[in-house]
Protein backbone atom coordinates (compact mmCIF):
# COMPACT_ATOMS: atom_id res chain seq x y z
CA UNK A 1 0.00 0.00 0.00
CA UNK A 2 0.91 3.48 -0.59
CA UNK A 3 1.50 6.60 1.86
CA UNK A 4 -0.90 9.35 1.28
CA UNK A 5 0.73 12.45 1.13
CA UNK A 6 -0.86 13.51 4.72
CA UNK A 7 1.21 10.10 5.63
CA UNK A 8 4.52 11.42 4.39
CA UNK A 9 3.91 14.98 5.97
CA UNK A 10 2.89 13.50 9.33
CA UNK A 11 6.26 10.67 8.69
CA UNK A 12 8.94 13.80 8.24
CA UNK A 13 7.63 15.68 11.40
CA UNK A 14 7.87 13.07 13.43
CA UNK A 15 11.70 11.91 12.04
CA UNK A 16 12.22 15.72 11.92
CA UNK A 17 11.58 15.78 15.57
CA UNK A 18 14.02 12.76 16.88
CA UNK A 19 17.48 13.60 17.98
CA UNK A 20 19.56 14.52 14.89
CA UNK A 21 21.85 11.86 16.00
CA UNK A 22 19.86 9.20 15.72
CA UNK A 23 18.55 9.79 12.54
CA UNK A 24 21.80 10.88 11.02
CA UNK A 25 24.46 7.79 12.05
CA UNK A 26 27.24 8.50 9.97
């Protein structure tokens, strides 16, 4: 199934509002 673009939106807030560390492991 595919993400609505409401989904999406609502997806990069929430990753958007993690640590930057732990979404960025380089």
């Amino acid at each position: 199934r595919e993400f609505t673009r409401k989904e999406l939106k609502d997806i990069a807030a929430y990753i958007e509002s993690l640590p930057g560390d732990l979404v960025l492991k380089k």
